[in-house]
Protein backbone atom coordinates (compact mmCIF):
# COMPACT_ATOMS: atom_id res chain seq x y z
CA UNK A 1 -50.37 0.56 8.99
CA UNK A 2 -46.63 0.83 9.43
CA UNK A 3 -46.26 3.38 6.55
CA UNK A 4 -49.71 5.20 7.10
CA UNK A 5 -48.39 6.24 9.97
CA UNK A 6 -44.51 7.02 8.66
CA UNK A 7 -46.28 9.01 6.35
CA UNK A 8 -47.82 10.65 9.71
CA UNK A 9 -44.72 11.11 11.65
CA UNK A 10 -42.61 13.19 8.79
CA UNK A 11 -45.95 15.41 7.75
CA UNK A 12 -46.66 16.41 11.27
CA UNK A 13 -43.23 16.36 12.51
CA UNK A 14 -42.88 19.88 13.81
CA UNK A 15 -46.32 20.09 15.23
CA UNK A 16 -45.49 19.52 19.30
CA UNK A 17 -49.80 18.34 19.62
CA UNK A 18 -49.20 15.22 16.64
CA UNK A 19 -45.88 14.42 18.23
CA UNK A 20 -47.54 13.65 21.48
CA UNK A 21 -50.89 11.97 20.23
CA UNK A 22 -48.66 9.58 17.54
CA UNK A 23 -46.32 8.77 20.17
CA UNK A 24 -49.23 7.61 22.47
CA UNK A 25 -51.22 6.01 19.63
CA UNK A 26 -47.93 4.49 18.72
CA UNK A 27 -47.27 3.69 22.23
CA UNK A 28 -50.53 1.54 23.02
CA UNK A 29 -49.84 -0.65 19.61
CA UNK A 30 -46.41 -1.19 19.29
CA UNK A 31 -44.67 -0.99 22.89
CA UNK A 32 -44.77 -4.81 22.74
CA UNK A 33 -42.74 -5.23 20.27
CA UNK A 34 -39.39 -3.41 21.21
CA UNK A 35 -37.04 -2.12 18.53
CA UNK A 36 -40.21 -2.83 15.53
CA UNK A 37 -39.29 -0.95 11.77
CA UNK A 38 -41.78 1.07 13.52
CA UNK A 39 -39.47 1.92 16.91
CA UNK A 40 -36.83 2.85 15.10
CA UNK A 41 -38.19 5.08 12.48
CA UNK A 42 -39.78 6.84 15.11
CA UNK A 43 -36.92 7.74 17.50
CA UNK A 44 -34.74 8.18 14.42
CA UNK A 45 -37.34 10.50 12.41
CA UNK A 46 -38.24 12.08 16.30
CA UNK A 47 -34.82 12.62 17.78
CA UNK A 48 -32.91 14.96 15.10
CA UNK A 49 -34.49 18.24 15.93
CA UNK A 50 -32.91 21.32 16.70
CA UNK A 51 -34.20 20.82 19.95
CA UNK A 52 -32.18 18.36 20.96
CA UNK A 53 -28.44 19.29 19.90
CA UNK A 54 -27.37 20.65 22.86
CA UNK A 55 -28.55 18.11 25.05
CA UNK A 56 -27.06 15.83 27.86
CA UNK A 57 -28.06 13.37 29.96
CA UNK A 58 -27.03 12.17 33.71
CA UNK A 59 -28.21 8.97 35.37
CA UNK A 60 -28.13 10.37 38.68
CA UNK A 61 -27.55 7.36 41.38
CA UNK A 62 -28.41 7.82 44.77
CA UNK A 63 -27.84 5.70 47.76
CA UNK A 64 -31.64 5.68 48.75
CA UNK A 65 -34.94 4.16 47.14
CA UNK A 66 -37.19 3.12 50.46
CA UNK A 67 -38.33 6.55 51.18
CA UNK A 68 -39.82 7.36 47.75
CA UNK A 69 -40.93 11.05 48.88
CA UNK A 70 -37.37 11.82 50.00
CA UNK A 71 -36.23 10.37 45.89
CA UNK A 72 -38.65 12.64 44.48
CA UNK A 73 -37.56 15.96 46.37
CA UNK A 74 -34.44 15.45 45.43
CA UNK A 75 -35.68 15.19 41.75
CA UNK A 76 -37.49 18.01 41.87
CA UNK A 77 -34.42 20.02 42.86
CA UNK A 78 -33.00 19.18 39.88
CA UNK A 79 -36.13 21.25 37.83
CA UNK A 80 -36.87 23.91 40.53
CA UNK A 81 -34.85 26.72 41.90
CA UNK A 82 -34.37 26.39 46.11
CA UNK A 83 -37.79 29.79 45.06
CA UNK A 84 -40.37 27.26 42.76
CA UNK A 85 -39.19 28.84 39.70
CA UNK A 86 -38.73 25.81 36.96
CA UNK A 87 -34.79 25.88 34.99
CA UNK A 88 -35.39 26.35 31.67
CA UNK A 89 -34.42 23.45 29.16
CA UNK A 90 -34.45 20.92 32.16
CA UNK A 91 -36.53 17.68 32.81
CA UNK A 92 -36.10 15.01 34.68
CA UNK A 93 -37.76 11.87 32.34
CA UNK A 94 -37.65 8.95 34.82
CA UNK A 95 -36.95 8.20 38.46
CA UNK A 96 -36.15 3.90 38.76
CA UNK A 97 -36.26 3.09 42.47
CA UNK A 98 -35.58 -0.87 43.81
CA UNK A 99 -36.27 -1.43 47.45
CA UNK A 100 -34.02 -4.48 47.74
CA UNK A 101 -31.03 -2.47 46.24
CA UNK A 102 -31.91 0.90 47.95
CA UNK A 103 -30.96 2.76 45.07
CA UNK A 104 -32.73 5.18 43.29
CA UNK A 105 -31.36 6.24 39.37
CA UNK A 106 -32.83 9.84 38.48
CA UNK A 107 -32.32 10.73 34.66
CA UNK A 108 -32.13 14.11 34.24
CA UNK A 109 -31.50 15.58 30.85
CA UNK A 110 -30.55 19.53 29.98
CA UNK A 111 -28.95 21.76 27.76
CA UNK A 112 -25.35 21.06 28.30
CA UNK A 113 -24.68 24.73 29.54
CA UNK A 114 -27.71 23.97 32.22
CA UNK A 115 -26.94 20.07 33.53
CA UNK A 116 -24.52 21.09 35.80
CA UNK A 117 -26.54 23.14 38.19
CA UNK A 118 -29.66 21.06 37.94
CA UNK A 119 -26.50 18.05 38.68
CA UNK A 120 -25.22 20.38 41.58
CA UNK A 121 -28.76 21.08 43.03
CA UNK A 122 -29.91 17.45 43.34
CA UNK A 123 -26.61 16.55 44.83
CA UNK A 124 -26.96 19.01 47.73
CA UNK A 125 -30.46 17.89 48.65
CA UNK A 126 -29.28 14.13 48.71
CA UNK A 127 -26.29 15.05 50.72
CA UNK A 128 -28.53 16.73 53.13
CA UNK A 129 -31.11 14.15 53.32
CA UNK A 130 -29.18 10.14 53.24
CA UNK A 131 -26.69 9.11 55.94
CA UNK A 132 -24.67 6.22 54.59
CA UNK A 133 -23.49 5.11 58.18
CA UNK A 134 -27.50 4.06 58.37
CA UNK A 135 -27.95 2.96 55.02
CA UNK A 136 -28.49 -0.98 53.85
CA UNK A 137 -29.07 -2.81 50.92
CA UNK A 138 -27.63 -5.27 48.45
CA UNK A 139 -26.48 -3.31 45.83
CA UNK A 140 -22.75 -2.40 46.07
CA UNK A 141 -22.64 1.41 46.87
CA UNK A 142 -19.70 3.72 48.60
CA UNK A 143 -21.68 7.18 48.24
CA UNK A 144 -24.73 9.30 49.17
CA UNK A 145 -24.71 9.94 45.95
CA UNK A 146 -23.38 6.94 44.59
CA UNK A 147 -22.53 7.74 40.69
CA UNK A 148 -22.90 10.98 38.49
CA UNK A 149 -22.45 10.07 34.98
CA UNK A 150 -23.12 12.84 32.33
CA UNK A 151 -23.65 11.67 28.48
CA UNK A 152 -23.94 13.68 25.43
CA UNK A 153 -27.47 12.75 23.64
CA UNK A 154 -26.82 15.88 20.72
CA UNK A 155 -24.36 15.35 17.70
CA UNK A 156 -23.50 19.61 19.01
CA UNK A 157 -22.35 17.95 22.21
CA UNK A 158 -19.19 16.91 22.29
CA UNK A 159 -16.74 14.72 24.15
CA UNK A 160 -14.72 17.63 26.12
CA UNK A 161 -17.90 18.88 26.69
CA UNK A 162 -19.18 16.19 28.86
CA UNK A 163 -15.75 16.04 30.26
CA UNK A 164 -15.63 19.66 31.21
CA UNK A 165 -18.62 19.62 32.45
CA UNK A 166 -17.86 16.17 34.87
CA UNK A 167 -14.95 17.85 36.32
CA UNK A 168 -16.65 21.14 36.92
CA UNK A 169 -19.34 18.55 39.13
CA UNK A 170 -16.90 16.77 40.82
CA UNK A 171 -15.18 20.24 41.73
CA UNK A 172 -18.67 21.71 42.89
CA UNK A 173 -20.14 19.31 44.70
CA UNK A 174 -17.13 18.92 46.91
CA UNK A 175 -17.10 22.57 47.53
CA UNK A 176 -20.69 22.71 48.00
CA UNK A 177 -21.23 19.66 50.64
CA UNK A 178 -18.35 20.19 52.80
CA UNK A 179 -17.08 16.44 53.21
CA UNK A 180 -18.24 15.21 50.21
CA UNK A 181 -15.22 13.57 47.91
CA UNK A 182 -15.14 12.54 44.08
CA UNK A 183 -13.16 9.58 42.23
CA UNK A 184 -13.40 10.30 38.10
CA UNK A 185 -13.83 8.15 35.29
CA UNK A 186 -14.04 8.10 32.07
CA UNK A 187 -13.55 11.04 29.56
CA UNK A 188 -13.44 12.92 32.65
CA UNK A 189 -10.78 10.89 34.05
CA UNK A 190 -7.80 12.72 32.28
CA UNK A 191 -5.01 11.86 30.92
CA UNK A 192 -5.87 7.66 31.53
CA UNK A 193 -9.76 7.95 30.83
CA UNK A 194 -9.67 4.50 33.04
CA UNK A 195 -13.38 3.00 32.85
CA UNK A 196 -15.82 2.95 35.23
CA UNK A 197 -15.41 -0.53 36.30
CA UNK A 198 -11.67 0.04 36.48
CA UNK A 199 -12.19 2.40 38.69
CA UNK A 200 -14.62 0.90 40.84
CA UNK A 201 -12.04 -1.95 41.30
CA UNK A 202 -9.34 0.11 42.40
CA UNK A 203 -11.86 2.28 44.67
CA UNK A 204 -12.93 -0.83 46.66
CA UNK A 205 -16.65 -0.44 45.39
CA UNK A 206 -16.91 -4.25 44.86
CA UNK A 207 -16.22 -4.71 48.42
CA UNK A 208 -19.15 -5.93 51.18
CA UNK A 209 -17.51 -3.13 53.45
CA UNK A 210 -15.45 -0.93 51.50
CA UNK A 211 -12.39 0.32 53.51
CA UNK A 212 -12.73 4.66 52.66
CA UNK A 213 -9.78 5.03 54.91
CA UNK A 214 -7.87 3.21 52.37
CA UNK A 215 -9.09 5.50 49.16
CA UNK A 216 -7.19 8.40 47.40
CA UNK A 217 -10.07 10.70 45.79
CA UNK A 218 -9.31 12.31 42.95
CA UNK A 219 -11.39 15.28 44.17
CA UNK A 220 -12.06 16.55 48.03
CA UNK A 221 -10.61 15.01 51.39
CA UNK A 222 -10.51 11.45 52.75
CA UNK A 223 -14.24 10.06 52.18
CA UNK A 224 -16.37 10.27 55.47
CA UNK A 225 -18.74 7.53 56.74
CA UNK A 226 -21.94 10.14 56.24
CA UNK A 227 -21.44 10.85 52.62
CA UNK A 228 -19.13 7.86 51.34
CA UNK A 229 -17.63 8.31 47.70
CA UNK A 230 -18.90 9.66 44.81
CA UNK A 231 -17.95 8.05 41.01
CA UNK A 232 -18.28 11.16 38.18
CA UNK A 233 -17.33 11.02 35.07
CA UNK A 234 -18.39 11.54 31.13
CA UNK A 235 -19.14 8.56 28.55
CA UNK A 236 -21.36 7.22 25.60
CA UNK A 237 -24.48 6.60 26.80
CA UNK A 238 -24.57 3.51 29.16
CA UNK A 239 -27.90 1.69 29.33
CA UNK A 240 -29.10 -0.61 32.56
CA UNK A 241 -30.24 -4.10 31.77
CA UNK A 242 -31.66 -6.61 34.16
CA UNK A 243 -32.89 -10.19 33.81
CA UNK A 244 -33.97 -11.90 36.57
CA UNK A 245 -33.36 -15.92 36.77
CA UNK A 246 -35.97 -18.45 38.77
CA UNK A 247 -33.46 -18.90 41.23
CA UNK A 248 -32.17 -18.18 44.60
CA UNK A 249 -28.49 -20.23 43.55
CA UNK A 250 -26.07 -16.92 43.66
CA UNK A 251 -23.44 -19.33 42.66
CA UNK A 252 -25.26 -20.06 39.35
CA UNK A 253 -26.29 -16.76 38.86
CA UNK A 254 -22.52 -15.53 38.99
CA UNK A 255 -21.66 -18.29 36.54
CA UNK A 256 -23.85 -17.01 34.40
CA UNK A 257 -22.65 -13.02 35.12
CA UNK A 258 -18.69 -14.05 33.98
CA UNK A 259 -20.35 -15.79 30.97
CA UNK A 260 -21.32 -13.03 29.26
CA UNK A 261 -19.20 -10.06 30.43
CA UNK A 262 -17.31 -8.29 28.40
CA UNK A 263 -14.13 -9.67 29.98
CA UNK A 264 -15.23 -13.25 29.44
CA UNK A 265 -14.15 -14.66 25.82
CA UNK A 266 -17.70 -15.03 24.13
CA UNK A 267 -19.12 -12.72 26.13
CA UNK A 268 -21.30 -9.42 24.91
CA UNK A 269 -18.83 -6.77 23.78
CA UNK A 270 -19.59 -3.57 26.36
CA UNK A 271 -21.39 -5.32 29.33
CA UNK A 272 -19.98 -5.12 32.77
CA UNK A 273 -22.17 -7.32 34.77
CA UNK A 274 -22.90 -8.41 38.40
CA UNK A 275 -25.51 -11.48 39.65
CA UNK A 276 -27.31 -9.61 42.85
CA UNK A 277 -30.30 -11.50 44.89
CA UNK A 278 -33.18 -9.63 44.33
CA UNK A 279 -37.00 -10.32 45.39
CA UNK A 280 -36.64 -13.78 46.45
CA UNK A 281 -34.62 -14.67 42.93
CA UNK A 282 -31.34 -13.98 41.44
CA UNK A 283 -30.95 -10.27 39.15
CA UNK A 284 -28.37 -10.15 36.28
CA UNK A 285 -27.51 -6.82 36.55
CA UNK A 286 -25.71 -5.34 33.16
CA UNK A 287 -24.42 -2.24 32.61
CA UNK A 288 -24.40 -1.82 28.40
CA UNK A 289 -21.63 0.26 27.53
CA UNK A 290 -21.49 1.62 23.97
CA UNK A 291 -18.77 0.16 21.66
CA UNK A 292 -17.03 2.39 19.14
CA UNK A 293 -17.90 1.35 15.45
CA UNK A 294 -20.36 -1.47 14.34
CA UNK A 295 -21.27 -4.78 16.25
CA UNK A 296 -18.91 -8.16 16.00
CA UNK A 297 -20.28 -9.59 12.52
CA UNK A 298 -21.09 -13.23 14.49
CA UNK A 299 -23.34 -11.21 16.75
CA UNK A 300 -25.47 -9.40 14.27
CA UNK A 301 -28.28 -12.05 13.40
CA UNK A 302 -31.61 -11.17 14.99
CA UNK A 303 -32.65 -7.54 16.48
CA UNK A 304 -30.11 -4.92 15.14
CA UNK A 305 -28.00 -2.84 17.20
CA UNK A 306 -28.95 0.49 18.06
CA UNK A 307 -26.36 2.84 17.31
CA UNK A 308 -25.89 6.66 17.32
CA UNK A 309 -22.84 8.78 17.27
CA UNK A 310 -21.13 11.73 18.50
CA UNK A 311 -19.03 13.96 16.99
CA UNK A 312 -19.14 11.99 13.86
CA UNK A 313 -17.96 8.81 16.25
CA UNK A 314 -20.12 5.94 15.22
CA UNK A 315 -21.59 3.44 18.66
CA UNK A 316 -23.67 1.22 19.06
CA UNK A 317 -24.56 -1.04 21.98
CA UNK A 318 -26.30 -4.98 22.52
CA UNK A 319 -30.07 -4.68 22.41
CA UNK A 320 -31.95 -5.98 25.66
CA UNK A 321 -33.11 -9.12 23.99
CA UNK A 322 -30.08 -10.32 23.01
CA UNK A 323 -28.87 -9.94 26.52
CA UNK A 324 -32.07 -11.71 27.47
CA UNK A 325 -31.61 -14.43 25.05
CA UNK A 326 -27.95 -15.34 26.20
CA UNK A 327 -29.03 -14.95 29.75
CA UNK A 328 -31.96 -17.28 28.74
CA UNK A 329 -29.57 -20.39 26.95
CA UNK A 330 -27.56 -20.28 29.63
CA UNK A 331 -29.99 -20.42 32.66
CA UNK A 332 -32.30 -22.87 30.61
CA UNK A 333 -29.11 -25.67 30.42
CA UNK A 334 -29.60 -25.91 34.34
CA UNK A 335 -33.38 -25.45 33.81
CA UNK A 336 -33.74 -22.55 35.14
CA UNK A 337 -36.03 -20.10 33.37
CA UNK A 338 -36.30 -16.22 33.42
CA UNK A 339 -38.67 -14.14 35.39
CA UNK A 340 -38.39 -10.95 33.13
CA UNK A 341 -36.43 -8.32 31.88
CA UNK A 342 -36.60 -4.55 33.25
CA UNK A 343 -34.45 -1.47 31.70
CA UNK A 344 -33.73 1.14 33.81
CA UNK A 345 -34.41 4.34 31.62
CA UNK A 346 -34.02 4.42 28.46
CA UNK A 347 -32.11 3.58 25.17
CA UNK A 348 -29.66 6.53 23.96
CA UNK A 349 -32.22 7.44 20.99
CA UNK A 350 -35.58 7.06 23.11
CA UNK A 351 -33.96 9.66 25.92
CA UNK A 352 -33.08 12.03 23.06
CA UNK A 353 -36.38 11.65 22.13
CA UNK A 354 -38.51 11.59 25.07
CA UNK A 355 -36.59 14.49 26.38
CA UNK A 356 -37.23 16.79 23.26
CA UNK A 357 -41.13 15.62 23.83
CA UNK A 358 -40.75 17.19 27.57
CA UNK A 359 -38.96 20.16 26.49
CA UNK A 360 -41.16 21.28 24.00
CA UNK A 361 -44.05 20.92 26.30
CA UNK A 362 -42.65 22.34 29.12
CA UNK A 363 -42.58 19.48 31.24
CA UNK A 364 -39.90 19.14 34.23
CA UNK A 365 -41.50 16.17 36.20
CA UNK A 366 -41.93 14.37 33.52
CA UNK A 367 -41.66 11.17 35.23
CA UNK A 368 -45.10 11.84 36.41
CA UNK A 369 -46.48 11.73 33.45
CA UNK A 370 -44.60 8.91 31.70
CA UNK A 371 -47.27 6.12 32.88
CA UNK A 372 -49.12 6.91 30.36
CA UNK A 373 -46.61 6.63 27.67
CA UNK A 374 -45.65 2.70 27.68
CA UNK A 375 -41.86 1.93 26.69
């Protein structure tokens, strides 16, 4: 079966009507069984068109996932003109909202010359429709629009492109919504290119009740209470991993957070981590950064690690179920077992892919019509 339908993907490759139908068919048997031979011939074989080599990504993150109408108009801004008319090369491929956070992460994904008005548009809507001084939840936030990261998902987009085009954000959106201020990070961040979690730290973000009187923007005035802070910058892709632990012990579920950061000695090389209370449990919430060159050789048994690379850069980053397995041994020592795992988005190579499957059919919205395509 798995090379019947190889055999499928390269014949039919350029014909838009196969692509969707095998990516359905392949959908309904093999979504079970994340990163299968299968997988990842398919976004590999799927995700080197011409299509996609100007494309970027953003992981829009606003302050606001109760009111789900209010997420999806500003989504929609992102497609459509302020007069209906759809921006050309621009889809939005998911919208992740979690009541108990109140956060809402929007991936929109354009031509690199387009992202930063669909960016731009978005940003206005959210600015004009969330009020921070009324907003709640437990996920540590200090803007309206809370993060704007922009990564390049075509080897013809470059580094200084997603930087250029970060700054040029940052720039407009503080023009745009008088008020609104801008700290940068990464490749955007110039000449340091401090991280995002660096940044966050000396920001206040970590803080219950950040003090914005006390915060130097690297863009736009002194931060005000109605719009907060805004984080933009330009990286590798960074992927969202969460697994939630049977347990309402915060303690334990920080324990296990330091474990396997980054920081930590042992820990999982590009994960940034934080243990939030979520639905009556405990979330470990991971950022997965991509790491330059190939995995550490002692953490290479098991499910390999996607990689990708830009500008002939090679990255790669932890797969989900090794984060889910570490998260697992070290919850299961207390007995404690896992609830689940949830991504938010996608992988770097499905997003590349899924986005050149929207494109080509001229879908904007198409996290409407993603339901029926099981990751």
């Amino acid at each position: 079966m798995l090379n019947v339908l190889k055999s499928i993907l390269v014949h039919f490759r350029r014909s838009e009507q196969t692509f969707s139908i095998c990516f359905i068919v392949w959908s309904m048997h093999f979504a079970s069984q994340p990163y299968t031979s299968l997988r990842q011939y398919w976004f590999r074989t799927m995700a080197s068109g011409s299509l996609g080599k100007q494309l970027a990504a953003c992981l829009l993150n606003i302050s606001e996932a109760r009111r789900t109408d209010l997420v999806q108009t500003v989504a929609r801004t992102a497609v459509y003109t302020t007069g209906g008319v759809r921006r050309e090369g621009t889809t939005v491929l998911n919208i992740f909202n979690d009541y108990d956070y109140n956060r809402s992460v929007i991936t929109i994904v354009a031509n690199i010359d387009s992202i930063r008005e669909a960016i731009l548009s978005a940003c206005e809507t959210a600015c004009g429709l969330i009020d921070m001084r009324a907003h709640t939840g437990v996920h540590p936030c200090m803007g309206a629009i809370d993060l704007i990261p922009i990564y390049p998902l075509g080897e013809e987009v470059g580094v200084e492109d997603c930087a250029r085009e970060a700054r040029a954000v940052a720039q407009g959106l503080t023009e745009r919504v008088q008020g609104t201020s801008a700290f940068l990070f990464g490749w955007a961040d110039r000449p340091l290119q401090r991280g995002l979690s660096q940044r966050r730290k000396e920001m206040g973000w970590f803080k219950k009740t950040p003090d914005l009187q006390a915060v130097n923007p690297d863009v736009g005035p002194q931060p005000q209470q109605q719009f907060g802070l805004t984080g933009v910058g330009a990286s590798p892709y960074v992927m969202n991993c969460n697994v939630t632990i049977d347990t309402q012990d915060i303690v334990f579920g920080r324990s296990i957070a330091t474990a396997i950061r980054e920081s930590t000695p042992g820990g999982l090389p590009g994960l940034q981590v934080l243990a939030l209370p979520h639905e009556g449990a405990v979330e470990i919430a991971c950022n997965v950064e991509s790491i330059k060159g190939s995995p550490p050789s002692h953490m290479t048994a098991g499910e390999p690690w996607p990689f990708f690379s830009i500008g002939g850069q090679l990255y790669c980053h932890a797969p989900a179920s090794l984060i889910t397995a570490r998260v697992a041994e070290l919850a299961g020592r207390q007995g404690v077992g896992i609830k689940g795992t949830a991504l938010v988005g996608f992988t770097p190579l499905e997003c590349r892919a899924l986005a050149e499957l929207a494109l080509s059919q001229g879908i904007g919205e198409f996290w409407k019509e993603q339901h029926r395509i099981r990751m």
